[in-house]
PDB file of N, CA and C in Angstrom:
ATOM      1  N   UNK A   1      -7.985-125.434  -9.116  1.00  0.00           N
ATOM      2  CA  UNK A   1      -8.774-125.018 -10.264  1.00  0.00           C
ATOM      3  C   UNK A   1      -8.826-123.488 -10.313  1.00  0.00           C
ATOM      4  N   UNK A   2      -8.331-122.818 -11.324  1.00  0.00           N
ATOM      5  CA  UNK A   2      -9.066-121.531 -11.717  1.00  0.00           C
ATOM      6  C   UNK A   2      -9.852-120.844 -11.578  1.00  0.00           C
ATOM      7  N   UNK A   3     -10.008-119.743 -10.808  1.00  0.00           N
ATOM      8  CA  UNK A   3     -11.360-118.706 -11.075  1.00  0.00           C
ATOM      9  C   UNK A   3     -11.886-118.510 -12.070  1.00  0.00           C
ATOM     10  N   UNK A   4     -13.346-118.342 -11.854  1.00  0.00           N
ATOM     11  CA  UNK A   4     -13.441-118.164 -13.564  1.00  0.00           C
ATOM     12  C   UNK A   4     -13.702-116.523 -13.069  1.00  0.00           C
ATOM     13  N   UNK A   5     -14.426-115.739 -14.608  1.00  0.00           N
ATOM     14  CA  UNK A   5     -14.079-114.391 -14.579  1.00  0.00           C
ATOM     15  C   UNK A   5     -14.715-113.704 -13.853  1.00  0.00           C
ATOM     16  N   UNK A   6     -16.441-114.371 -13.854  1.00  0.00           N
ATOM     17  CA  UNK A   6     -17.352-114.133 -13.003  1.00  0.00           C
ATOM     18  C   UNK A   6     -16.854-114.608 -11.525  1.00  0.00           C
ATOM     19  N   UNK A   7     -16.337-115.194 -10.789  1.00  0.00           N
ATOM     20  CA  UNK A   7     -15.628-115.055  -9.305  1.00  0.00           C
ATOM     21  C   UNK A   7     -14.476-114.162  -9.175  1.00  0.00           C
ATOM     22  N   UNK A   8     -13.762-113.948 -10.383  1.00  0.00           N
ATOM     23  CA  UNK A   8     -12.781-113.154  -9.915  1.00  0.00           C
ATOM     24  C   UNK A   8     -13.386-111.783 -10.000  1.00  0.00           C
ATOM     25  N   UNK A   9     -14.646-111.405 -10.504  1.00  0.00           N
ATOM     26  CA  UNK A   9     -15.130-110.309 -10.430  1.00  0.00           C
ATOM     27  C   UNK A   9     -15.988-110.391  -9.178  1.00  0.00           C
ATOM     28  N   UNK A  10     -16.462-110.416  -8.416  1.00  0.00           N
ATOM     29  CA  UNK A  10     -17.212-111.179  -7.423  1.00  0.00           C
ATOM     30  C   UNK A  10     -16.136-111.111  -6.411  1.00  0.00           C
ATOM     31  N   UNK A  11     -15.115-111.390  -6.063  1.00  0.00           N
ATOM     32  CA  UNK A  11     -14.091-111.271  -4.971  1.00  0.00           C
ATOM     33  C   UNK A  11     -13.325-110.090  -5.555  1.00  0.00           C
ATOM     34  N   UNK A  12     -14.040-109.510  -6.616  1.00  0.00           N
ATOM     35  CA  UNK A  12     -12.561-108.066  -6.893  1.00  0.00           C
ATOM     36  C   UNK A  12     -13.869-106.907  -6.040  1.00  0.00           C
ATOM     37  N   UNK A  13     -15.247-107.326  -6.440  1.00  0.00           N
ATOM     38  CA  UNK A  13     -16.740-106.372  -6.043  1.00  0.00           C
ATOM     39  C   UNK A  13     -16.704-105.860  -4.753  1.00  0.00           C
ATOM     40  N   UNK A  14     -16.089-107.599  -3.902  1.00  0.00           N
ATOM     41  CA  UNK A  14     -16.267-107.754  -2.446  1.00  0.00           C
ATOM     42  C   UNK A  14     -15.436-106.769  -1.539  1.00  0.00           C
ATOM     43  N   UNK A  15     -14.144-107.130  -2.153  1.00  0.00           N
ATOM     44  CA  UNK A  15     -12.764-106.448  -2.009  1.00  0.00           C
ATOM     45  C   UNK A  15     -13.220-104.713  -1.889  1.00  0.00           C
ATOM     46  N   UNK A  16     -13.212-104.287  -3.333  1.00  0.00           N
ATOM     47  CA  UNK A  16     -13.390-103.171  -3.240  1.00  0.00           C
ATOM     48  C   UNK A  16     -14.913-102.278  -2.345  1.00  0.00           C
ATOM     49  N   UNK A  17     -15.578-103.200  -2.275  1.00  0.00           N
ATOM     50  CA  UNK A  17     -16.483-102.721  -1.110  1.00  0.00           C
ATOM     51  C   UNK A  17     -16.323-102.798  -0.058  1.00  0.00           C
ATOM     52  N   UNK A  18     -15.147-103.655   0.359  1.00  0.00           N
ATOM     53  CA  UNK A  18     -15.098-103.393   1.650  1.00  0.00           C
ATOM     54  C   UNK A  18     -14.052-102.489   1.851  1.00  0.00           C
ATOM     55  N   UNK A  19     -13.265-101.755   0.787  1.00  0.00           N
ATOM     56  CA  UNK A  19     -12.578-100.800   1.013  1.00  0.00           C
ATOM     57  C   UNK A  19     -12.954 -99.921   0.849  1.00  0.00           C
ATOM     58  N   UNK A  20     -14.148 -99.371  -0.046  1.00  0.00           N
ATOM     59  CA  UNK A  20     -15.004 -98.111   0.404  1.00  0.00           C
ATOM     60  C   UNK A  20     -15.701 -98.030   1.341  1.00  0.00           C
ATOM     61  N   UNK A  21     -15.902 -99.276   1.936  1.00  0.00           N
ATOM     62  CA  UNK A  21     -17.025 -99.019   3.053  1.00  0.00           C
ATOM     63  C   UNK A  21     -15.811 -98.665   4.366  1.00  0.00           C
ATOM     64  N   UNK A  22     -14.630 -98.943   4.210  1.00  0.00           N
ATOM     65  CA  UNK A  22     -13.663 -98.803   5.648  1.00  0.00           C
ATOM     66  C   UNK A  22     -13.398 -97.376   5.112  1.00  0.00           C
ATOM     67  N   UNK A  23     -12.780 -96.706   3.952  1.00  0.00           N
ATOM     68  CA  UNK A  23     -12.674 -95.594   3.470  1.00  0.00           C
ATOM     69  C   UNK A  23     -13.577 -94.487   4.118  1.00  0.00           C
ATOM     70  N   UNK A  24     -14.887 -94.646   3.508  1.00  0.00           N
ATOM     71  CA  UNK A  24     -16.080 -94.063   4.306  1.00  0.00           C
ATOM     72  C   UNK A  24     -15.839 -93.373   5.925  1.00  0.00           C
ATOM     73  N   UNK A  25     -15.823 -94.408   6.499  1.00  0.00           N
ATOM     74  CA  UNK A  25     -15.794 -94.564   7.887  1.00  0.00           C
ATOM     75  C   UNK A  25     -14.314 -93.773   8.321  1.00  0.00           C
ATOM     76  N   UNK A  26     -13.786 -93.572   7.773  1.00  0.00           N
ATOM     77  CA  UNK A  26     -12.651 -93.051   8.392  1.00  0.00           C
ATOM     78  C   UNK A  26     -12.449 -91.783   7.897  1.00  0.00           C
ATOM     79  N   UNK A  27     -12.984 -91.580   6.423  1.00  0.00           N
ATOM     80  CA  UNK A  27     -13.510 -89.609   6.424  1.00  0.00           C
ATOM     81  C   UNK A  27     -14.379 -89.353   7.455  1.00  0.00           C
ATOM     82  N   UNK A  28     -15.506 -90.226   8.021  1.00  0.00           N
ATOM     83  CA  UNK A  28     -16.702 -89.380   9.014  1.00  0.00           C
ATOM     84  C   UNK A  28     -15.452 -89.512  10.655  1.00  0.00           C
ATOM     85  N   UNK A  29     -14.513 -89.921  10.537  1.00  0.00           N
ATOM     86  CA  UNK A  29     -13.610 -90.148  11.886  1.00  0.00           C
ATOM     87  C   UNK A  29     -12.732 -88.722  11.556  1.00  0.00           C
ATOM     88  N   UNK A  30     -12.250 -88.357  10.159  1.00  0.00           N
ATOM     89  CA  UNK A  30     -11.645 -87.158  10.514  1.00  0.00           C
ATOM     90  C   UNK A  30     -12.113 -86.245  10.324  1.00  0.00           C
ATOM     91  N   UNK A  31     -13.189 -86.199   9.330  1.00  0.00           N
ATOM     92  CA  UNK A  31     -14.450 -84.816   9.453  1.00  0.00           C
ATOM     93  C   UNK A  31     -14.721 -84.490  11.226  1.00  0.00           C
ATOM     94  N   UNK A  32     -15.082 -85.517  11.638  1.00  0.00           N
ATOM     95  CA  UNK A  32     -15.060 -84.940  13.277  1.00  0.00           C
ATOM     96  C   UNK A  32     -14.216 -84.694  13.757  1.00  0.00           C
ATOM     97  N   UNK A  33     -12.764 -85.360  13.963  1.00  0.00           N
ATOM     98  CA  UNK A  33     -11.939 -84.718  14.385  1.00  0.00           C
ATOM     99  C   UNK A  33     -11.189 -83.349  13.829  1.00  0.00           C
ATOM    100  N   UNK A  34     -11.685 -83.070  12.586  1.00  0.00           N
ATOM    101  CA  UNK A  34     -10.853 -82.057  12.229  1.00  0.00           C
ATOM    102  C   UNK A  34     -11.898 -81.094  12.609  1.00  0.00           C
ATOM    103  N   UNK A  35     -13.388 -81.236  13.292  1.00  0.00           N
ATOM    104  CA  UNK A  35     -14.608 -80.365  13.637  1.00  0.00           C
ATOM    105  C   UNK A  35     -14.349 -80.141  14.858  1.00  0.00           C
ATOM    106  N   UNK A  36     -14.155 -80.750  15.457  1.00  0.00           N
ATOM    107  CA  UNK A  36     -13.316 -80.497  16.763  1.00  0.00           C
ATOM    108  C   UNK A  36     -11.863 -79.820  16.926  1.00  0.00           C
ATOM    109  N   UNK A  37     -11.178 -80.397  16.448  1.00  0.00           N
ATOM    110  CA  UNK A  37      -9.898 -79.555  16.594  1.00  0.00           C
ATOM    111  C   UNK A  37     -10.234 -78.146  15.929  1.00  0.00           C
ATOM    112  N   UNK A  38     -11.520 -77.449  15.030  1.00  0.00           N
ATOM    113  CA  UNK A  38     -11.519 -76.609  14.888  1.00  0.00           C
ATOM    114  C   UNK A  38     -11.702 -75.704  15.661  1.00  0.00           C
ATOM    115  N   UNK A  39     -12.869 -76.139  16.424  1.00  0.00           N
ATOM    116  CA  UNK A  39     -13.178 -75.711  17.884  1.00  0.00           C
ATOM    117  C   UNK A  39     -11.809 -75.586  19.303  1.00  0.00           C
ATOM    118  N   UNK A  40     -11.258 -76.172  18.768  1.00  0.00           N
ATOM    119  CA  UNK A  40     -10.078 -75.613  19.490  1.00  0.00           C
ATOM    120  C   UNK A  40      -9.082 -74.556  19.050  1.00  0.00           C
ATOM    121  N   UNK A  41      -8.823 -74.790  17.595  1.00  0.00           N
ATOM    122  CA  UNK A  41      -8.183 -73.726  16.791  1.00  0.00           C
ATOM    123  C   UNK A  41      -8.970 -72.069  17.145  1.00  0.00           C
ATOM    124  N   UNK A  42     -10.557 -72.199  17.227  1.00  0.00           N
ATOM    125  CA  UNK A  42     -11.071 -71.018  17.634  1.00  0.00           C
ATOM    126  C   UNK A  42     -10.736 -70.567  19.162  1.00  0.00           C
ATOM    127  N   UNK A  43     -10.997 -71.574  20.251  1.00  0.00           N
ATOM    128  CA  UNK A  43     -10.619 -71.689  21.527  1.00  0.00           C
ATOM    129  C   UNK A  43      -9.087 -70.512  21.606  1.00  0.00           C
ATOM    130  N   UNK A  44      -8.297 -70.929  21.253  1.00  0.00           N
ATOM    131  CA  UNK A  44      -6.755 -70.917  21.035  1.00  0.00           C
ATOM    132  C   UNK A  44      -6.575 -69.389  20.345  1.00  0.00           C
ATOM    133  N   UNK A  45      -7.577 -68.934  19.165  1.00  0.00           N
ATOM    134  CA  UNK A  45      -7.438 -67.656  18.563  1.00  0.00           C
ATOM    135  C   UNK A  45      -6.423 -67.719  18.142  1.00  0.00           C
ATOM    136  N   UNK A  46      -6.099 -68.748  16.825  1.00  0.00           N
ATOM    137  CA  UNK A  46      -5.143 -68.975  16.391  1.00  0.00           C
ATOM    138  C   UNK A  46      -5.262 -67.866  15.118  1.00  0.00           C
ATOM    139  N   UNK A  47      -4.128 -67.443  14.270  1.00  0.00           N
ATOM    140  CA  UNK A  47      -4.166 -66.356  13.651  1.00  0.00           C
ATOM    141  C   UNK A  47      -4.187 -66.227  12.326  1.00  0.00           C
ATOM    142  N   UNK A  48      -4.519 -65.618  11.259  1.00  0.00           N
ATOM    143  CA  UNK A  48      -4.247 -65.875   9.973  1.00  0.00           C
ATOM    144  C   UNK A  48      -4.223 -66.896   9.171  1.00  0.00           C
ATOM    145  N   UNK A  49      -5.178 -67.877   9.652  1.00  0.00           N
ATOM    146  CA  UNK A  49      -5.282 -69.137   8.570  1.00  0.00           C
ATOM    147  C   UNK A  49      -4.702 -69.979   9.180  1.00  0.00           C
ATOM    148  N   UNK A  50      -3.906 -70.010  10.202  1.00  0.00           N
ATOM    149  CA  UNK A  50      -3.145 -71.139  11.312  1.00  0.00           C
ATOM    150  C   UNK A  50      -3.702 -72.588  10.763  1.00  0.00           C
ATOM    151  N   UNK A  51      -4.777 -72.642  11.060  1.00  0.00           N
ATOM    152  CA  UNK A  51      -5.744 -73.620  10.915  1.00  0.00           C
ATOM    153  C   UNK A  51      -5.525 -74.120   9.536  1.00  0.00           C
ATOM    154  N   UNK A  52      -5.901 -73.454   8.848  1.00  0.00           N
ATOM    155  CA  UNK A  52      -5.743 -74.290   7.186  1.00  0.00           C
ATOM    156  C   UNK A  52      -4.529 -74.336   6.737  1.00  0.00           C
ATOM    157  N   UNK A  53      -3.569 -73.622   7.243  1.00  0.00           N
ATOM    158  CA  UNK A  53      -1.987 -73.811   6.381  1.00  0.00           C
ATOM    159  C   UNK A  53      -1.829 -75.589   7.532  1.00  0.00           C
ATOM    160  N   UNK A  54      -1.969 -75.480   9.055  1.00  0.00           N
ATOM    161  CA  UNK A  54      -1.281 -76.746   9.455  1.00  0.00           C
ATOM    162  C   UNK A  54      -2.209 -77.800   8.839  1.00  0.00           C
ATOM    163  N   UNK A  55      -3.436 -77.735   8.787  1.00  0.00           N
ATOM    164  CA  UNK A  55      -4.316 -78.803   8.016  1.00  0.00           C
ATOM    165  C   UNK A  55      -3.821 -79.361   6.523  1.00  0.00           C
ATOM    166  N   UNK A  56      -3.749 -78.297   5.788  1.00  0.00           N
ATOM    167  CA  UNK A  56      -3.054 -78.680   4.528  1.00  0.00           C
ATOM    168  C   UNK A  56      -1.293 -78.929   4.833  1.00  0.00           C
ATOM    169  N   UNK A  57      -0.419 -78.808   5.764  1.00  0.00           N
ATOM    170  CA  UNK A  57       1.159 -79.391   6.216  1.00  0.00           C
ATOM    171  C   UNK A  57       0.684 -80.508   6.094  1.00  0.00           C
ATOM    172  N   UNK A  58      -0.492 -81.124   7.255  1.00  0.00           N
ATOM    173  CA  UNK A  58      -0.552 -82.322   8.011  1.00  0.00           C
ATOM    174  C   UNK A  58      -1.200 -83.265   6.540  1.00  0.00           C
ATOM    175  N   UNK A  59      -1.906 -82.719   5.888  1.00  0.00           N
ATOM    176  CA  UNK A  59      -2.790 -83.512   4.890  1.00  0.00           C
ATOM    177  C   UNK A  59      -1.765 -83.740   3.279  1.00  0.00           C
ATOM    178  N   UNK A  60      -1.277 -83.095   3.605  1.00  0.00           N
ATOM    179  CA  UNK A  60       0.282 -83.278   2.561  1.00  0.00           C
ATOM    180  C   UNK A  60       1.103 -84.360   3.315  1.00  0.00           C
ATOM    181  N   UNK A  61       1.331 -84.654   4.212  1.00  0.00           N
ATOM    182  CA  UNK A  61       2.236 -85.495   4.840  1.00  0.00           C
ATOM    183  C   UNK A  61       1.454 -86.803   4.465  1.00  0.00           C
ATOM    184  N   UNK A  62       0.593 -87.091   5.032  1.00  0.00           N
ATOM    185  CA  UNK A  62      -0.607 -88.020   5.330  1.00  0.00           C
ATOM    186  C   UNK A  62      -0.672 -88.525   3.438  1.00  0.00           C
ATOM    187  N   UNK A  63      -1.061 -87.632   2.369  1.00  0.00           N
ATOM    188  CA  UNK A  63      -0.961 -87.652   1.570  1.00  0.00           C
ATOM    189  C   UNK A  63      -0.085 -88.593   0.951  1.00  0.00           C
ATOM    190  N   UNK A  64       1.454 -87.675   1.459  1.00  0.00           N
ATOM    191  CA  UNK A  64       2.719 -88.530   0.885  1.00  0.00           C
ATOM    192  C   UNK A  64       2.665 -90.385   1.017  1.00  0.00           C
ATOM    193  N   UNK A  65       2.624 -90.308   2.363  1.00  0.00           N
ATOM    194  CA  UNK A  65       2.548 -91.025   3.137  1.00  0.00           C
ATOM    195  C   UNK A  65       1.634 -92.548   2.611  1.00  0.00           C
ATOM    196  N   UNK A  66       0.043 -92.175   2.483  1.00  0.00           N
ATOM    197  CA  UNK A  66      -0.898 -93.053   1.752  1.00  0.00           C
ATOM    198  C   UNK A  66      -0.003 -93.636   0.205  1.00  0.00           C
ATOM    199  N   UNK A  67       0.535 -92.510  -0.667  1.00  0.00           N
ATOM    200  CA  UNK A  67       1.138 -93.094  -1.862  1.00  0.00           C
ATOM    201  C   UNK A  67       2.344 -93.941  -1.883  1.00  0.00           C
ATOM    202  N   UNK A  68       3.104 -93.349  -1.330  1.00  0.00           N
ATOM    203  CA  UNK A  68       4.222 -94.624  -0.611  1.00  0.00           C
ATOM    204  C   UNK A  68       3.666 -95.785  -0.735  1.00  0.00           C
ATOM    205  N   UNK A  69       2.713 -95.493   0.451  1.00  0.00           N
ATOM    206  CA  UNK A  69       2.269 -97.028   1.094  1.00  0.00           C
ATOM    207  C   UNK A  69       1.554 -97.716  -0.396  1.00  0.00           C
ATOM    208  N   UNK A  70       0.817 -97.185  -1.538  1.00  0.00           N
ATOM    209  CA  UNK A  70       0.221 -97.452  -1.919  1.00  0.00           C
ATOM    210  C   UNK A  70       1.314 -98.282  -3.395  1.00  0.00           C
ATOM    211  N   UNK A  71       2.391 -97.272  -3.718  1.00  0.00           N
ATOM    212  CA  UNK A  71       3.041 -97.775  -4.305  1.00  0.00           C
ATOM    213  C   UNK A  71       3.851 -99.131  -3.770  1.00  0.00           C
ATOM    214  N   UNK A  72       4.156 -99.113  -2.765  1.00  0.00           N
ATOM    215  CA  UNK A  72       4.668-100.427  -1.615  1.00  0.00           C
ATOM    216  C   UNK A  72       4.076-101.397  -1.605  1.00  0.00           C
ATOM    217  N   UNK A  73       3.000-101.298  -1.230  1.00  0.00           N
ATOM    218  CA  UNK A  73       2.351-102.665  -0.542  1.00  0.00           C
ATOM    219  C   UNK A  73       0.847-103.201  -1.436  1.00  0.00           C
ATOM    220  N   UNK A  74       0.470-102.029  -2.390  1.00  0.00           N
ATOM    221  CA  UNK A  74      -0.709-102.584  -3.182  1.00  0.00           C
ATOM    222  C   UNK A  74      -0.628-104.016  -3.851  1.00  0.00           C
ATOM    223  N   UNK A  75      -1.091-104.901  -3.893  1.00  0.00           N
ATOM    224  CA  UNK A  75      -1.164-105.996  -4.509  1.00  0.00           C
ATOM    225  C   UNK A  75      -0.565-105.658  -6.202  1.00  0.00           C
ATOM    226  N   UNK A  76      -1.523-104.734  -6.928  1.00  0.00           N
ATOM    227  CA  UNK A  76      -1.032-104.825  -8.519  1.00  0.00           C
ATOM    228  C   UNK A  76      -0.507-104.251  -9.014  1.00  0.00           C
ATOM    229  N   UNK A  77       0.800-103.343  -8.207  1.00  0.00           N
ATOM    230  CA  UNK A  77       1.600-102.823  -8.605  1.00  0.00           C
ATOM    231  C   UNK A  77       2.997-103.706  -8.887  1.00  0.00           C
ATOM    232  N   UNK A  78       3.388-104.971  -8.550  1.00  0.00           N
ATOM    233  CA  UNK A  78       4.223-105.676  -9.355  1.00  0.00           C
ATOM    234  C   UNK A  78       3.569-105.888 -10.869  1.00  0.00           C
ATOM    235  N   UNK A  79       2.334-106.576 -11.097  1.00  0.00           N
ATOM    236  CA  UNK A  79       1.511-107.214 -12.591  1.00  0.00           C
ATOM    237  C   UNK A  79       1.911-105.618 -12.859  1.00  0.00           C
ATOM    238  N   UNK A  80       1.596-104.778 -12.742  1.00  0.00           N
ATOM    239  CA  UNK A  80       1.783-103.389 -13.488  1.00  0.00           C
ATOM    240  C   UNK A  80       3.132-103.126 -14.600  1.00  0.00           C
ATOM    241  N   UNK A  81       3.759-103.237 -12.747  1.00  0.00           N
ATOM    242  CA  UNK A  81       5.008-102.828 -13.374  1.00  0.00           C
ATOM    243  C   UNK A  81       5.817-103.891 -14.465  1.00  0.00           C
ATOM    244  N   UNK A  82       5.634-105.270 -14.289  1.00  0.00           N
ATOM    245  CA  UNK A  82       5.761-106.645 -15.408  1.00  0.00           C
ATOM    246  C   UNK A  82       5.090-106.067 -16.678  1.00  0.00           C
ATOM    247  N   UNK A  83       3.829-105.556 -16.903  1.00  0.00           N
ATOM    248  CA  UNK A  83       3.087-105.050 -17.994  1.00  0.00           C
ATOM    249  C   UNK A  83       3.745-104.526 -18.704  1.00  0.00           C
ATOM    250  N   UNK A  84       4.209-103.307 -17.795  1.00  0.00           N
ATOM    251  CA  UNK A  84       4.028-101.763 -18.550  1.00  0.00           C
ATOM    252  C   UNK A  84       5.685-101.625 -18.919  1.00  0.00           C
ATOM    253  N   UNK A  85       6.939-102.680 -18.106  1.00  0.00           N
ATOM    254  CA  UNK A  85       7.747-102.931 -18.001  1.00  0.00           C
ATOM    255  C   UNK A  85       8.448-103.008 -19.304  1.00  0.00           C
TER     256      UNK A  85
END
């Protein structure tokens, strides 16, 4: 039997809350680690922005990386592409 619209909204609510709530949790995992590794970047007397040019390398990679994956493996990017097709 069919979902009706009200469950498929209800398992789309669930879904997406539990992906902001894992989202969440893993900015307060690299806010600290990148608070720490700052503290080492100072440690180190690294020079001229060291710190924010490799942060923004590494967060460009990471970046790439998430969209890939996102274009790859997201669930509604086939229905999309059938749509818009």
């Amino acid at each position: 039997m069919a979902m009706s619209e009200d469950e498929i909204r209800e398992a789309m609510r669930k879904s997406f809350s539990a992906y902001t709530t894992k989202m969440r949790r893993a900015s307060l995992v690299l806010g600290s680690n990148l608070s720490v590794l700052k503290g080492e970047a100072n440690l180190a007397k690294l020079e001229g922005g060291a710190f924010g040019r490799i942060a923004r390398e590494e967060m460009s990679a990471a970046d790439q990386r998430m969209t890939a994956d996102a274009a790859t493996f997201h669930p509604t990017v086939p229905f999309i592409n059938e749509v818009s097709g």
